[in-house]
C-alpha atoms as a PDB file:
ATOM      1  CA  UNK A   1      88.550  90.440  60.538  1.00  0.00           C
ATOM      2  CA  UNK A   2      88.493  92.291  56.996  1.00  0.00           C
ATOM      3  CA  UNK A   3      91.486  93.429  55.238  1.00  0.00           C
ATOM      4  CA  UNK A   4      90.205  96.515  55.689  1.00  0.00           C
ATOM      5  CA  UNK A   5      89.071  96.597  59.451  1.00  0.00           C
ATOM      6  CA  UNK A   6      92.804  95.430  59.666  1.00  0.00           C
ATOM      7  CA  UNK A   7      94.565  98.112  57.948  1.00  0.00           C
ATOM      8  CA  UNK A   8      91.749 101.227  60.065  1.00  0.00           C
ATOM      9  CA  UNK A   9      92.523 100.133  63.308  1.00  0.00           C
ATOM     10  CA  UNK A  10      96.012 100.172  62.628  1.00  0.00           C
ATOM     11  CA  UNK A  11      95.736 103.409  61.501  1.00  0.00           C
ATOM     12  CA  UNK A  12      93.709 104.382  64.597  1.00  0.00           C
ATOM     13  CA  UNK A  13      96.531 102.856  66.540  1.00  0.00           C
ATOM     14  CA  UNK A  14      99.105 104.777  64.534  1.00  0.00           C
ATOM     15  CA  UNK A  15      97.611 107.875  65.442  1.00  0.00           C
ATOM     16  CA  UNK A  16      95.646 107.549  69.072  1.00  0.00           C
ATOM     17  CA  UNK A  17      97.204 103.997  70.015  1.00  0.00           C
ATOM     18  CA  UNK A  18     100.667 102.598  72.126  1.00  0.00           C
ATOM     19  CA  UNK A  19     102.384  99.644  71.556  1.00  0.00           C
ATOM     20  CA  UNK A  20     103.952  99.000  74.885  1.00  0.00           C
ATOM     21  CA  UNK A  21     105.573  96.751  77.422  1.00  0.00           C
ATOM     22  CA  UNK A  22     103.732  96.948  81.066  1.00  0.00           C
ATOM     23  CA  UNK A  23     103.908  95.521  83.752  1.00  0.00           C
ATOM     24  CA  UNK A  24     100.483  94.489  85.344  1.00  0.00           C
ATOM     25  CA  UNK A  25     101.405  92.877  88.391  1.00  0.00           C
ATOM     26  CA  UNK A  26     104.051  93.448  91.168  1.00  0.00           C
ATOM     27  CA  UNK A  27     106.573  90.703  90.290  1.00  0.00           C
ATOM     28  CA  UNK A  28     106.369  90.263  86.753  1.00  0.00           C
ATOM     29  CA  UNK A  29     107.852  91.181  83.701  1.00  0.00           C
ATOM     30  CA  UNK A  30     106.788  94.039  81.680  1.00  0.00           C
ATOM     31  CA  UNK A  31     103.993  92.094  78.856  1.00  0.00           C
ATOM     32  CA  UNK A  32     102.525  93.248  75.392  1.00  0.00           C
ATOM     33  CA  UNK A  33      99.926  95.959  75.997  1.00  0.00           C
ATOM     34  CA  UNK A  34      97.641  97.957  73.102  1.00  0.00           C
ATOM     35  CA  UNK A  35      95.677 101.094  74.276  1.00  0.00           C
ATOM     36  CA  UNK A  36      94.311 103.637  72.080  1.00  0.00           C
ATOM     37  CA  UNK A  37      92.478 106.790  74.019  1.00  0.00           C
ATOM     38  CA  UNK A  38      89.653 108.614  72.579  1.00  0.00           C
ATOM     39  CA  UNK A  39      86.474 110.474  73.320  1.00  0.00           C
ATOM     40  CA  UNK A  40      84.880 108.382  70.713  1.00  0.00           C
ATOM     41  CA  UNK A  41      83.035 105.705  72.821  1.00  0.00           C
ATOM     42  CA  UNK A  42      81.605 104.760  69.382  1.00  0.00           C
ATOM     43  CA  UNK A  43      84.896 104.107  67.636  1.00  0.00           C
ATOM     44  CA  UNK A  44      86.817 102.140  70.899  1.00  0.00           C
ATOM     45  CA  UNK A  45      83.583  99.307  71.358  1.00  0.00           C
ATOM     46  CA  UNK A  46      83.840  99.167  67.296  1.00  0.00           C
ATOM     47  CA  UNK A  47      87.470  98.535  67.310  1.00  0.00           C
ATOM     48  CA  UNK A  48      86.762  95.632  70.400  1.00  0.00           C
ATOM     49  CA  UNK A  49      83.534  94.307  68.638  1.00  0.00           C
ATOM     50  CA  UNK A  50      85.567  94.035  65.577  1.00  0.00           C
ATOM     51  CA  UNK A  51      88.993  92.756  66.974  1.00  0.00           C
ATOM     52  CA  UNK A  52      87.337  90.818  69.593  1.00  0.00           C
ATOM     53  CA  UNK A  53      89.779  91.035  72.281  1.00  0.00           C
ATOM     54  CA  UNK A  54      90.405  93.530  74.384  1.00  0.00           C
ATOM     55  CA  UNK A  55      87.931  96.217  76.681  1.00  0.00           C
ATOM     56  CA  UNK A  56      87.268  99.778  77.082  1.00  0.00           C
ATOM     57  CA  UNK A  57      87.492 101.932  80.230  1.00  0.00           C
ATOM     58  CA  UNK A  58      86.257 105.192  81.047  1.00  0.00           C
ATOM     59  CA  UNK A  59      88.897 108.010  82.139  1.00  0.00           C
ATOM     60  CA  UNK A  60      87.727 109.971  84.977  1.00  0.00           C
ATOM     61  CA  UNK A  61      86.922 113.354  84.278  1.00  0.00           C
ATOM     62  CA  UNK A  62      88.075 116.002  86.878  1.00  0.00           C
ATOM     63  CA  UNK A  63      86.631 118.983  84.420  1.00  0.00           C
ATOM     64  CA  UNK A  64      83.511 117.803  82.741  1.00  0.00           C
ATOM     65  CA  UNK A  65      82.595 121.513  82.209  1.00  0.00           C
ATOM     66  CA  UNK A  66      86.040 121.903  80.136  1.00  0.00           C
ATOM     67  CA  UNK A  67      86.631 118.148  78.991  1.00  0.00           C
ATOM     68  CA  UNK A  68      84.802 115.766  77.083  1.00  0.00           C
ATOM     69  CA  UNK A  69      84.805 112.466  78.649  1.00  0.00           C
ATOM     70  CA  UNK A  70      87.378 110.273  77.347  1.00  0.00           C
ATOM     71  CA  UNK A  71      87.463 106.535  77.029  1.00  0.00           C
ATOM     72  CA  UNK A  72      90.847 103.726  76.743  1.00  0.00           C
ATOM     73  CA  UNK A  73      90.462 100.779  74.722  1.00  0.00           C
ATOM     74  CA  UNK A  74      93.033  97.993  76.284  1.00  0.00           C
ATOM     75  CA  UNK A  75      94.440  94.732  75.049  1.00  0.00           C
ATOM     76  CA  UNK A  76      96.841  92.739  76.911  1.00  0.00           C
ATOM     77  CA  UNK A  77      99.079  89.737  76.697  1.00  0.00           C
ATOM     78  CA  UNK A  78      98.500  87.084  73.898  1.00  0.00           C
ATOM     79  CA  UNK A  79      95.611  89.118  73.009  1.00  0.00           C
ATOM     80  CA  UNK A  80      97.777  91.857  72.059  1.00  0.00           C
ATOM     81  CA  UNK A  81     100.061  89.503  70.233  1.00  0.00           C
ATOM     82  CA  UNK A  82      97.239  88.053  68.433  1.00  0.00           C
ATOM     83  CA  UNK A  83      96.026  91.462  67.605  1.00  0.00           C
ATOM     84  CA  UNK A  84      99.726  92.820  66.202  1.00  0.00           C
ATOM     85  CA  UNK A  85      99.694  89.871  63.861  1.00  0.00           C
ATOM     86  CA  UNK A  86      96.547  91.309  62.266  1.00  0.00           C
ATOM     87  CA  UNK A  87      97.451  94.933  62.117  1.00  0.00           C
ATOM     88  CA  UNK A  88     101.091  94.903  61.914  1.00  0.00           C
ATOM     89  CA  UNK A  89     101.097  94.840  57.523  1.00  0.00           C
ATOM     90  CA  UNK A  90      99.140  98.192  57.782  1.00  0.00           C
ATOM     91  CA  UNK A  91     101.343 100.276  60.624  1.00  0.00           C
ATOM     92  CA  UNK A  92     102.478 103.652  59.210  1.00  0.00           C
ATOM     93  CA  UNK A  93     104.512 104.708  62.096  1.00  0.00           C
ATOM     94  CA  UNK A  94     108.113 103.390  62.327  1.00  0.00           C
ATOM     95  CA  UNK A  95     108.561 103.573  65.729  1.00  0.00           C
ATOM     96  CA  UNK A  96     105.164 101.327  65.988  1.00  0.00           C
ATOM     97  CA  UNK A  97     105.880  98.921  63.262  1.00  0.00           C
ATOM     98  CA  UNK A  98     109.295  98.196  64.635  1.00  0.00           C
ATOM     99  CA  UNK A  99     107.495  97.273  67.984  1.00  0.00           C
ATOM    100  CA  UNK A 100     105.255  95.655  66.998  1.00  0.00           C
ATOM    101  CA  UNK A 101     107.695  93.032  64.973  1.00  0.00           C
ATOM    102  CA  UNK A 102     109.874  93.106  67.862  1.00  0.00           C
ATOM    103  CA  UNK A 103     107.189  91.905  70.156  1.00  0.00           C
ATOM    104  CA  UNK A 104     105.935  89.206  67.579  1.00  0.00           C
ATOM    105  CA  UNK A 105     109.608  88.370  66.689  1.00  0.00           C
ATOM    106  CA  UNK A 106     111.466  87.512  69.927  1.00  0.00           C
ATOM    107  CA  UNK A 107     108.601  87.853  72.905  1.00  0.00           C
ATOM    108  CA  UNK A 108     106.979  84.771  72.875  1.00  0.00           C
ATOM    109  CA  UNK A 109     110.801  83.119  72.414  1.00  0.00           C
ATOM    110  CA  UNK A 110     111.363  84.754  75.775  1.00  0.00           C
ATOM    111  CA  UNK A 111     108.552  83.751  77.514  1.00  0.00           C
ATOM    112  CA  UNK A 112     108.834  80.046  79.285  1.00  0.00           C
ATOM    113  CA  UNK A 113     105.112  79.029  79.384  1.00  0.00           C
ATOM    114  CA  UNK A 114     105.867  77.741  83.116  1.00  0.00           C
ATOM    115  CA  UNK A 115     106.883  80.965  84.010  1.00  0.00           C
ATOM    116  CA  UNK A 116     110.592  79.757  85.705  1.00  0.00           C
ATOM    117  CA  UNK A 117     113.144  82.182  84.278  1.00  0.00           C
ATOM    118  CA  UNK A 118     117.024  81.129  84.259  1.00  0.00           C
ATOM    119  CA  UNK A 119     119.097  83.565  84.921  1.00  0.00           C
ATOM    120  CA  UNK A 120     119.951  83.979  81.057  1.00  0.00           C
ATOM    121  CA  UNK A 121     117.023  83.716  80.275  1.00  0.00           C
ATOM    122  CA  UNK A 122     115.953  86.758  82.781  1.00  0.00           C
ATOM    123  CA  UNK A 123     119.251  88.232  80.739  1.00  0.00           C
ATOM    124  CA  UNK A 124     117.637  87.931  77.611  1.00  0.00           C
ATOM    125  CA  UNK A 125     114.604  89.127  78.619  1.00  0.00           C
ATOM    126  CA  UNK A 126     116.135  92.454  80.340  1.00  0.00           C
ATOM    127  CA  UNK A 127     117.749  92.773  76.859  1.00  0.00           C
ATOM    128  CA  UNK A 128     114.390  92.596  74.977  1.00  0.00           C
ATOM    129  CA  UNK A 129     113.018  94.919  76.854  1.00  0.00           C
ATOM    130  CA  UNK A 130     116.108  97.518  76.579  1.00  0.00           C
ATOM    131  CA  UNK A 131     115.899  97.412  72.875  1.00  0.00           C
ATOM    132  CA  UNK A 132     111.880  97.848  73.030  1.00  0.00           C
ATOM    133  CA  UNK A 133     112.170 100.704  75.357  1.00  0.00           C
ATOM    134  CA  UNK A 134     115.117 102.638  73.056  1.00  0.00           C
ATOM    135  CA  UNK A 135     112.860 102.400  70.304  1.00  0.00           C
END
């Protein structure tokens, strides 16, 4: 990706997007998630075409005589982590940039790759997710 398709979708994401920590599935813990909403359907497959990771979803629309339709642009998991390295130079917003170094600072630390947390390590990781969420 160009330097400068880096530093516009981080702006978009400064301005429409979420950094966040979600949970996906029942019994898991809470994973790296981008979404950025718009009406734009344009602008979101750009941003995917561009970053290529990620997909869009449409929103339903309970109003369509009041509402434009609206659209969500997701990335999840390592996609989002590979994403953040790209973007994270260029985020404006604090609160953003700070997540976005926390999650490529101490996540994948966190993470076993088999999946079998110790109970510090689930600790840890309840920790983590504190400090993301007081952010």
């Amino acid at each position: 990706m160009l330097l400068e398709e880096r530093a516009y979708i981080a702006g978009i994401i400064d301005g429409e997007g979420s950094i966040m920590l979600t949970k996906f599935h029942k019994n898991q813990f809470p994973s790296p998630c981008i979404t950025i909403a718009s009406t734009s359907l344009e602008l979101l497959e750009w941003i995917k075409n561009t970053s290529k990771v990620g997909h869009v979803k449409s929103k339903k629309n309970y109003n369509p005589n009041c509402h434009k339709d609206s659209y969500t642009y997701l990335v999840k998991y390592n996609d989002a982590i590979s994403l953040l390295e790209q973007i994270e130079p260029f985020l404006i917003i604090p609160q953003k940039r700070v997540r976005a170094q926390l999650i490529l600072n101490e996540y994948k630390s966190l993470t076993p790759r088999n999946g079998r947390y110790t109970p510090d390590r689930i600790r840890a990781k309840d920790d983590f997710y504190n400090r993301f969420m007081a952010i």
